[in-house]
Protein backbone atom coordinates (compact mmCIF):
# COMPACT_ATOMS: atom_id res chain seq x y z
CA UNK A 1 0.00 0.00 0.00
CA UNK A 2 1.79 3.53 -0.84
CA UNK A 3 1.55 6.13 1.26
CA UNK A 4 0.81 10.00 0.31
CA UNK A 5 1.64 13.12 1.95
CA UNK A 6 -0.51 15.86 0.68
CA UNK A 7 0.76 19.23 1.75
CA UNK A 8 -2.21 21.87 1.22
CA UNK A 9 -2.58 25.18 3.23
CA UNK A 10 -5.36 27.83 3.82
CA UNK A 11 -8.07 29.69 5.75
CA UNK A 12 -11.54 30.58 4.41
CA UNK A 13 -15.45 29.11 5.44
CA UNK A 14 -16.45 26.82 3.05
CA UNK A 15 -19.56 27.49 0.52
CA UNK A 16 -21.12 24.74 -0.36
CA UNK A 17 -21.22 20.80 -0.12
CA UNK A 18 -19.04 19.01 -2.70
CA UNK A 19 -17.59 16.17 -4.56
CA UNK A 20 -14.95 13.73 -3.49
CA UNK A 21 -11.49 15.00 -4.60
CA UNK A 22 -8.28 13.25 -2.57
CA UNK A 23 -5.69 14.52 -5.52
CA UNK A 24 -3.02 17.11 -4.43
CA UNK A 25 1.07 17.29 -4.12
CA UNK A 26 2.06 13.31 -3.06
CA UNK A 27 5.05 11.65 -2.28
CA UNK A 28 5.30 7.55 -2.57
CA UNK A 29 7.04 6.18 0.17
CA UNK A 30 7.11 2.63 1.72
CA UNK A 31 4.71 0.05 2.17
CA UNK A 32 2.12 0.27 5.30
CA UNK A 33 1.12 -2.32 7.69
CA UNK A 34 -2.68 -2.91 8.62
CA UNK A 35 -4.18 -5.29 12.00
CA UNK A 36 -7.77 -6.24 12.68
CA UNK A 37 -9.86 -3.93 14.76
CA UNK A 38 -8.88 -5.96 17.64
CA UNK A 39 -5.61 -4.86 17.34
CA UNK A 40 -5.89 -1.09 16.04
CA UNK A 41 -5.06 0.23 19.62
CA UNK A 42 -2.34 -2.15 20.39
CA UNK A 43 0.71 0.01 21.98
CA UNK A 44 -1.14 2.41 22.37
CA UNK A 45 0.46 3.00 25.83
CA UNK A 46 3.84 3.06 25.23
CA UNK A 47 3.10 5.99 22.80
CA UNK A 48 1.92 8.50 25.48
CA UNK A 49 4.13 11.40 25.67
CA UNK A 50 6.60 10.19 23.58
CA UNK A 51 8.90 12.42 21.79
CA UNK A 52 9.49 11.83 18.68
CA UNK A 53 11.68 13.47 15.55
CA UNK A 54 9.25 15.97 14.77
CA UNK A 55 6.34 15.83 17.23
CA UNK A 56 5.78 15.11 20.36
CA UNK A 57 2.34 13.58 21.45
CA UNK A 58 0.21 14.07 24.64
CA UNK A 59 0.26 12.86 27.84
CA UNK A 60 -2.93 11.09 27.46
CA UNK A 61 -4.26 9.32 24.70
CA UNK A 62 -8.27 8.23 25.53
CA UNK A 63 -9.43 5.57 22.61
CA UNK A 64 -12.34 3.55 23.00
CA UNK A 65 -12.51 0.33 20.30
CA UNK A 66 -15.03 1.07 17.64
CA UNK A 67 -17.63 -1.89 17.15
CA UNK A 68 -17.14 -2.11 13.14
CA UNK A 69 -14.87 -0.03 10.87
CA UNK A 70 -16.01 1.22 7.44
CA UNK A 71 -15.86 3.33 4.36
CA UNK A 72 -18.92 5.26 4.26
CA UNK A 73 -21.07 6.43 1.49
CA UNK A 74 -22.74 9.41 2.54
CA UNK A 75 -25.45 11.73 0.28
CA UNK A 76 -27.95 14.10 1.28
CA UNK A 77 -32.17 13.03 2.40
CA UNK A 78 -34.77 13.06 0.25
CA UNK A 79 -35.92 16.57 -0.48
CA UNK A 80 -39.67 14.69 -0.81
CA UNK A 81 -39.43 14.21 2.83
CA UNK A 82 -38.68 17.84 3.74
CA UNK A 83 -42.28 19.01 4.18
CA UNK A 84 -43.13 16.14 6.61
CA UNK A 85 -39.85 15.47 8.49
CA UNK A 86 -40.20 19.51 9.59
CA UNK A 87 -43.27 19.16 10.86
CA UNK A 88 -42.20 16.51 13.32
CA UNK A 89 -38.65 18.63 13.86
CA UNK A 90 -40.56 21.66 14.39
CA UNK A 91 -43.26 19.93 17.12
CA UNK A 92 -40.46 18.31 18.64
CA UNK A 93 -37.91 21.05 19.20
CA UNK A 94 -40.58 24.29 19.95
CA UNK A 95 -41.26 23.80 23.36
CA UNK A 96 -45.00 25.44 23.69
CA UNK A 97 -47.41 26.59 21.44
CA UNK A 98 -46.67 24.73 18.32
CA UNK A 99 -49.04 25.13 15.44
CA UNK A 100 -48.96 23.51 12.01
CA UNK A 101 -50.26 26.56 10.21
CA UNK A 102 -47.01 28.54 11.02
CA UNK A 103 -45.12 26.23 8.95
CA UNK A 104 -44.38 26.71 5.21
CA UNK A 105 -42.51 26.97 2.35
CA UNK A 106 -40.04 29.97 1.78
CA UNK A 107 -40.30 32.44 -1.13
CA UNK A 108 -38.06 30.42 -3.19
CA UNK A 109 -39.36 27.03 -1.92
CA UNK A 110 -35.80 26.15 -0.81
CA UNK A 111 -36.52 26.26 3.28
CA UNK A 112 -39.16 24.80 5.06
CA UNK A 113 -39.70 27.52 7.69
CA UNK A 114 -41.18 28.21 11.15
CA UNK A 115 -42.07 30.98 12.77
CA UNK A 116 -43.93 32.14 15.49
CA UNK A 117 -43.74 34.81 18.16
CA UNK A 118 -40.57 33.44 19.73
CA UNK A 119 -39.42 30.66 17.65
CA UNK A 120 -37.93 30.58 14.28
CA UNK A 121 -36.41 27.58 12.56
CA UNK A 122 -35.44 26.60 9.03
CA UNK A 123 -35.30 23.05 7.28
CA UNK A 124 -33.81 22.10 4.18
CA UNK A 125 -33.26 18.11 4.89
CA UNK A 126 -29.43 18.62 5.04
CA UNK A 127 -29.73 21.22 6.94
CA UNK A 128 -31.68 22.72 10.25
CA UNK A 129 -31.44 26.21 11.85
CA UNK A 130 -33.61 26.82 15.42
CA UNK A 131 -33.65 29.71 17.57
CA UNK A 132 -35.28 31.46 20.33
CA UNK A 133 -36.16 34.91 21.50
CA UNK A 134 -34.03 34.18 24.34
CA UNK A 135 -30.86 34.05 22.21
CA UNK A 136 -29.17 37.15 23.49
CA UNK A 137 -27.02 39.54 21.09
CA UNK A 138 -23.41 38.42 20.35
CA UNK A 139 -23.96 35.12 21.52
CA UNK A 140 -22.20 33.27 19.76
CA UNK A 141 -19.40 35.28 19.97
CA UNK A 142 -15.62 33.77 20.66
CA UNK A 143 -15.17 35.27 24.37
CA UNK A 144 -18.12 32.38 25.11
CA UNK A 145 -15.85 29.81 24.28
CA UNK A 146 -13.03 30.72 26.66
CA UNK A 147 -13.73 27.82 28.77
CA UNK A 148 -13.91 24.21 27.48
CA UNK A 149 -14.68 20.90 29.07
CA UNK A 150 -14.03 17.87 27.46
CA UNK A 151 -17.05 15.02 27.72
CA UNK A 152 -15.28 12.34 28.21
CA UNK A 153 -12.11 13.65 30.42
CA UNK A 154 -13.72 16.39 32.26
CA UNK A 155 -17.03 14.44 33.09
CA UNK A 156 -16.74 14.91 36.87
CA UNK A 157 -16.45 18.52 37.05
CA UNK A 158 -18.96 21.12 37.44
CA UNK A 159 -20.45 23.84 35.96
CA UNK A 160 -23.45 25.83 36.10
CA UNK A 161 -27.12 25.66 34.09
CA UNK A 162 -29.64 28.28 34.68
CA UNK A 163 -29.27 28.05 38.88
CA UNK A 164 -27.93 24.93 39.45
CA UNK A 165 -24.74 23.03 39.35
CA UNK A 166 -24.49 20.09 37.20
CA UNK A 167 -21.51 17.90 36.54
CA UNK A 168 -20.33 18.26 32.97
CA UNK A 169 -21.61 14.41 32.46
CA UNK A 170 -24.60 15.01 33.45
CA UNK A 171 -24.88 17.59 31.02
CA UNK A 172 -23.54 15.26 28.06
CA UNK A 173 -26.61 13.20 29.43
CA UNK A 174 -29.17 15.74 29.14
CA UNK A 175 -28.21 16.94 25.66
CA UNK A 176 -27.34 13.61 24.17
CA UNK A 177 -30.69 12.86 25.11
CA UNK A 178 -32.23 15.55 24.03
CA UNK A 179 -30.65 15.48 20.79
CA UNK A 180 -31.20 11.71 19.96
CA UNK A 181 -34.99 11.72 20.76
CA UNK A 182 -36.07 14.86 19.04
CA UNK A 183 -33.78 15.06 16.13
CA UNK A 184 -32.14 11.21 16.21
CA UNK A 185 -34.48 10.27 13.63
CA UNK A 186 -32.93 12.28 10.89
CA UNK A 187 -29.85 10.07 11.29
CA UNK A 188 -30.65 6.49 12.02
CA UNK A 189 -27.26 5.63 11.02
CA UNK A 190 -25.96 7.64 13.49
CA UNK A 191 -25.65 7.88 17.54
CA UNK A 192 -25.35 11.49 18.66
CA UNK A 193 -22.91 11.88 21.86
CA UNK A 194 -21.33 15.27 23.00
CA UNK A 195 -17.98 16.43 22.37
CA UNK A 196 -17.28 19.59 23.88
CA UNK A 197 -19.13 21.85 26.61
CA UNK A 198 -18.67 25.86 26.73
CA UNK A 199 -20.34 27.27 30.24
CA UNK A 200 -20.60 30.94 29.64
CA UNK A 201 -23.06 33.54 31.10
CA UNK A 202 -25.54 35.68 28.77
CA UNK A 203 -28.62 38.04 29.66
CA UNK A 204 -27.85 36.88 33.24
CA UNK A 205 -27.95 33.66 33.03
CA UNK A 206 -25.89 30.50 32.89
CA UNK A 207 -25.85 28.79 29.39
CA UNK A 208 -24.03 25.99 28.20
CA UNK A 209 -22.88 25.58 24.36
CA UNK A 210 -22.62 22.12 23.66
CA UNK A 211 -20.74 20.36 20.36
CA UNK A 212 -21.92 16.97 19.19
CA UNK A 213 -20.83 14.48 16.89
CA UNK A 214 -22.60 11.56 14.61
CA UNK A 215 -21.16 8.21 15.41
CA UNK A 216 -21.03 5.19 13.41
CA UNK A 217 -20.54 2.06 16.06
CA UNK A 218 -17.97 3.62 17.88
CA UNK A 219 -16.31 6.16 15.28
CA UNK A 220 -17.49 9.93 15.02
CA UNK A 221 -17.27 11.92 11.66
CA UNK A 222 -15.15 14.95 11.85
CA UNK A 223 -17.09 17.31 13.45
CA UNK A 224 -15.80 20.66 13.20
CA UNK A 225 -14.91 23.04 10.20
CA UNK A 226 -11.43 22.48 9.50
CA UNK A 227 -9.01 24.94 7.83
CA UNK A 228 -9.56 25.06 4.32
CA UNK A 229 -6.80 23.42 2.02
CA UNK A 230 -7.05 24.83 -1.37
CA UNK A 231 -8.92 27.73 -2.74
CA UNK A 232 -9.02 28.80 -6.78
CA UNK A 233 -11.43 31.26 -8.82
CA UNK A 234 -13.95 28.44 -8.83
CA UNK A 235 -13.38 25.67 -6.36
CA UNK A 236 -12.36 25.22 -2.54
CA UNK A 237 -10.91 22.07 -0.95
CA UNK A 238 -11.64 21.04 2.29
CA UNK A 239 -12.82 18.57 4.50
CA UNK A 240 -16.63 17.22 5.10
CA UNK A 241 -17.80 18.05 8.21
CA UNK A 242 -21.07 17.60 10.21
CA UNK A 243 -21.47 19.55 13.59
CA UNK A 244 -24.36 19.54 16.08
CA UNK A 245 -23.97 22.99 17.56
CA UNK A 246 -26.55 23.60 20.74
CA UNK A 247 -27.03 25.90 23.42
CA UNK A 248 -29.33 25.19 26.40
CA UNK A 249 -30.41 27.19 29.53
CA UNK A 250 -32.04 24.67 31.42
CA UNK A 251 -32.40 20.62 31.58
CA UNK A 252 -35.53 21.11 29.27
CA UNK A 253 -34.67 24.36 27.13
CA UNK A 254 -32.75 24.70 24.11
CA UNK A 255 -32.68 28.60 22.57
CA UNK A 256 -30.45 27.61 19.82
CA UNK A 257 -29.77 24.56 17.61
CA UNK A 258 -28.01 24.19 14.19
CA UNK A 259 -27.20 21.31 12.15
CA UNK A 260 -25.55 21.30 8.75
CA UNK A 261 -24.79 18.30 6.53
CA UNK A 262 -27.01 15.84 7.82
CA UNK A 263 -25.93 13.13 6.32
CA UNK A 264 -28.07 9.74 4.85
CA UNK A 265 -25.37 6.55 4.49
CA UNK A 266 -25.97 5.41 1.14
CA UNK A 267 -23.57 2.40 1.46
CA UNK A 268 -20.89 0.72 3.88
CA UNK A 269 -17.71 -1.07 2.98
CA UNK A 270 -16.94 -3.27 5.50
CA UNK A 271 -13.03 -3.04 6.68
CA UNK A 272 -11.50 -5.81 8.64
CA UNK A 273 -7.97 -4.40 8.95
CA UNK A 274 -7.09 -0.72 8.40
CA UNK A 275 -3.70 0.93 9.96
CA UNK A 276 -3.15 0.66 13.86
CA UNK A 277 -2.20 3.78 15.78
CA UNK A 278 1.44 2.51 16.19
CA UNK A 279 2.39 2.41 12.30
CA UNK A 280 0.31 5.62 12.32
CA UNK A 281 2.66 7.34 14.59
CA UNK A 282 5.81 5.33 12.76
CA UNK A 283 4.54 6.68 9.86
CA UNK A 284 3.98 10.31 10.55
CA UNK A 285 7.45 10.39 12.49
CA UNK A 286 9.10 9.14 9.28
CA UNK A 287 7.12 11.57 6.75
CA UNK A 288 7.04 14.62 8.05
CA UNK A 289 9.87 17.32 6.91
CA UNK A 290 12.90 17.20 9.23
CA UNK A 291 12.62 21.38 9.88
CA UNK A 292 9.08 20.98 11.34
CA UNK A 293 7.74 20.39 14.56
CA UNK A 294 4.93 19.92 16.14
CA UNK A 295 2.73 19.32 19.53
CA UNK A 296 -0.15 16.86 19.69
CA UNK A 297 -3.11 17.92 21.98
CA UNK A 298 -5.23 14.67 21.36
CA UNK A 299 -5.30 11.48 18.71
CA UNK A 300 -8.60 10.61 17.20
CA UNK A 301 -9.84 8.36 14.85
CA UNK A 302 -12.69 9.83 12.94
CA UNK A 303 -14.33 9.71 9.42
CA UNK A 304 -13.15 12.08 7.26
CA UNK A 305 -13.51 12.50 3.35
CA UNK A 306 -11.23 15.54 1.52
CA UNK A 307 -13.81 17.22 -0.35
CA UNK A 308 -13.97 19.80 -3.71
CA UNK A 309 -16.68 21.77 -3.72
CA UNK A 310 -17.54 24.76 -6.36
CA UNK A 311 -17.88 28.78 -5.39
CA UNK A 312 -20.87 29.68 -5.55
CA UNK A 313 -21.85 33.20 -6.06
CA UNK A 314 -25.67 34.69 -5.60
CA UNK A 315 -24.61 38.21 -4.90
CA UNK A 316 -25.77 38.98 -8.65
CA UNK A 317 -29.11 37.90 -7.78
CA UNK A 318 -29.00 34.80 -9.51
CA UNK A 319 -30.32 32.47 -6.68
CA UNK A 320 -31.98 30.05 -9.21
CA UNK A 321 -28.53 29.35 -10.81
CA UNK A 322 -27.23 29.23 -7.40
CA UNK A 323 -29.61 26.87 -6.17
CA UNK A 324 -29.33 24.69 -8.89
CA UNK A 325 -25.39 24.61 -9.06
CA UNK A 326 -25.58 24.20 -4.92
CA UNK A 327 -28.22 20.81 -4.95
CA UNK A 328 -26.20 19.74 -8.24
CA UNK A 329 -22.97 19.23 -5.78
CA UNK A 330 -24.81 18.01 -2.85
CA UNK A 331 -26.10 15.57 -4.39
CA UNK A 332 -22.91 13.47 -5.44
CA UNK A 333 -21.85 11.07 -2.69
CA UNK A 334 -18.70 11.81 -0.29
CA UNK A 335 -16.92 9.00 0.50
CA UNK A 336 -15.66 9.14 4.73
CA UNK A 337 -13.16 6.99 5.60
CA UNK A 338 -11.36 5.94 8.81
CA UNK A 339 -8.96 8.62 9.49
CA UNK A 340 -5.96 8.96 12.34
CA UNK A 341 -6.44 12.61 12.94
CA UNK A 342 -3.49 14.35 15.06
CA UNK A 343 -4.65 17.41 16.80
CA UNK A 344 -2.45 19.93 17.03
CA UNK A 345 -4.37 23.10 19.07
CA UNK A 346 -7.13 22.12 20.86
CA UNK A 347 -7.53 25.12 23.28
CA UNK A 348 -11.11 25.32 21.89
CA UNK A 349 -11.45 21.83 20.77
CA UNK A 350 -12.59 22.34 17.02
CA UNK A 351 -12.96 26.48 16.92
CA UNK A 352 -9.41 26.58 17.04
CA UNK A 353 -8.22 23.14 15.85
CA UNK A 354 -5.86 22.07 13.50
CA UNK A 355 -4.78 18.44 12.17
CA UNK A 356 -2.28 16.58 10.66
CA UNK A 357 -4.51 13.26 9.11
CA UNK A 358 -3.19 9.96 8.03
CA UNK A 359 -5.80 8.10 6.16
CA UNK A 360 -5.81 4.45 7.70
CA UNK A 361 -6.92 2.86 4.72
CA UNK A 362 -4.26 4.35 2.28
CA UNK A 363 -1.88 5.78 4.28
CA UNK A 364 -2.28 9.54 2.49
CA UNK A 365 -1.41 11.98 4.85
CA UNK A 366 -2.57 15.80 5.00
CA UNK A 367 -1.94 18.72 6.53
CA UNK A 368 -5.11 20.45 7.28
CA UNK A 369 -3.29 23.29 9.04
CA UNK A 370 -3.05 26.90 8.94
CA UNK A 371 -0.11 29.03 6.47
């Protein structure tokens, strides 16, 4: 199996969903080695902290064995369902006073809209918007995220909701629930389970921003916007993404939820061996350019598929052509596959991240960094 390092470097928000591209600058270099799943975390522990010639990797490494291991096939849902699946998203997320007749069809029939005196929410069937009166001004806004707690490693510590004090698992547990009973059947492929948790305080009160992932048996898809790799006149390179991004006040109230890419698998290739984290780390130590160094915050392994995707451009008014260009791209298939993804800044978990990725099934490497 050859191995490829693809060195591609930018900044910008990506436009619009896209087709599979994994081309770029590549270098052949030895074969790889691949073990079952049984033995994908094997070593794991003599790993931790390590330095090495051009990184050195964190303290702790927390990997949980993923039940099956796949390539997926991802493309958007039906667009016949949109209409229907809304109305159940919109009775299910607005928390009083829900009425069918405030539900429709945008001006250009491209959202399916609510709206009512406190509640707003669009639905596209790869995407959802929802927000609340409640949603103060500057919100969302980067000072919020100053401090982070990790679901799985910061479980035990607390933090405050509305007037009480919760522990941040408990808090996975509320929103995970949440999540998976009122919007889980958009994505029966998928488990929803919290990331990351942001306390912050806004119109005098205690909020929580909390960043959730799809899982596939045991393996998330990359969450977060990543830094783009390549951008021309007419196309931008980057990475598929699919973030759960929700903000709740209380055990029972969420002000703000948005969900972009919702993903339907369209088909799963079974892998029974893919590379283990040791030949990962052998690999990356023996690839990466003698002048450069780096420091791991966290190792992952996570679906991720290098995407192409077009510019689009309405700002001549054009939104038919834009539309049309937009649902052409979405609706080619993006190939995900099982992905060693070394974090580099993870201050902010994903709002700041950056990653070095080595592709378990070919061994392709790429640095989805900043210049």
């Amino acid at each position: 199996m050859k191995k490829a390092i693809a060195l591609l470097a930018a900044a910008v928000m990506l436009v619009s969903c896209s087709s599979q591209d994994n081309s770029g600058n590549v270098h052949e270099t030895d074969n790889s080695e691949f073990v079952s799943i049984q033995k994908l975390f094997d070593g794991y522990d003599e790993l931790t902290g390590m330095e090495h010639r051009t990184f050195s990797l964190p303290e702790k490494i927390s990997l949980t064995a993923p039940e099956n291991i796949y390539a997926l096939e991802v493309v958007p849902r039906e667009k016949a369902n949109v209409e229907s699946d809304g109305q159940k998203l919109f009775s299910s997320i607005v928390p009083e006073g829900f009425s069918s007749g405030n539900c429709r069809w945008d001006e250009n029939n491209y959202f399916y809209t609510y709206n009512d005196e406190h509640y707003t929410a669009q639905f596209t069937g790869a995407m959802l918007t929802f927000s609340s009166d409640k949603k103060a001004a500057g919100e969302m806004n980067s000072e919020n995220l100053s401090e982070r707690f990790d679901a799985a490693e910061d479980s035990d510590k607390p933090i405050m909701l509305g007037i009480d004090t919760i522990s941040v698992g408990e808090m996975c547990s509320i929103a995970e629930k949440y999540l998976n009973e009122r919007i889980g059947f958009l994505v029966p492929d998928f488990e929803i389970r919290v990331h990351d948790i942001f306390p912050y305080k806004a119109a005098n009160e205690n909020r929580v921003r909390i960043i959730s992932a799809l899982y596939c048996e045991g393996i998330p898809v990359e969450e977060y916007i990543s830094p783009t790799l390549e951008i021309s006149n007419d196309q931008i390179k980057s990475y598929y993404n699919c973030m759960i991004d929700m903000i709740m006040t209380a055990p029972d109230e969420c002000i703000l939820l948005n969900m972009y890419s919702i993903p339907k698998v369209s088909s799963k290739e079974s892998k029974d061996k893919i590379i283990g984290i040791k030949e990962a780390v052998g690999l990356l130590d023996s690839s990466l350019a003698e002048y450069t160094s780096y420091s791991f915050d966290d190792i992952k392994l996570m679906y991720c598929g290098l995407l192409t995707q077009p510019v689009i451009d309405a700002t001549n008014g054009d939104y038919e052509a834009a539309r049309a260009k937009t649902e052409e791209f979405e609706a080619i298939p993006k190939r995900l596959e099982p992905t060693w993804c070394f974090i580099i800044d993870n201050k902010l978990s994903g709002f700041s991240r950056q990653i070095i990725k080595l592709n378990a099934l070919t061994g392709e490497i790429t640095m989805d960094i900043h210049n």
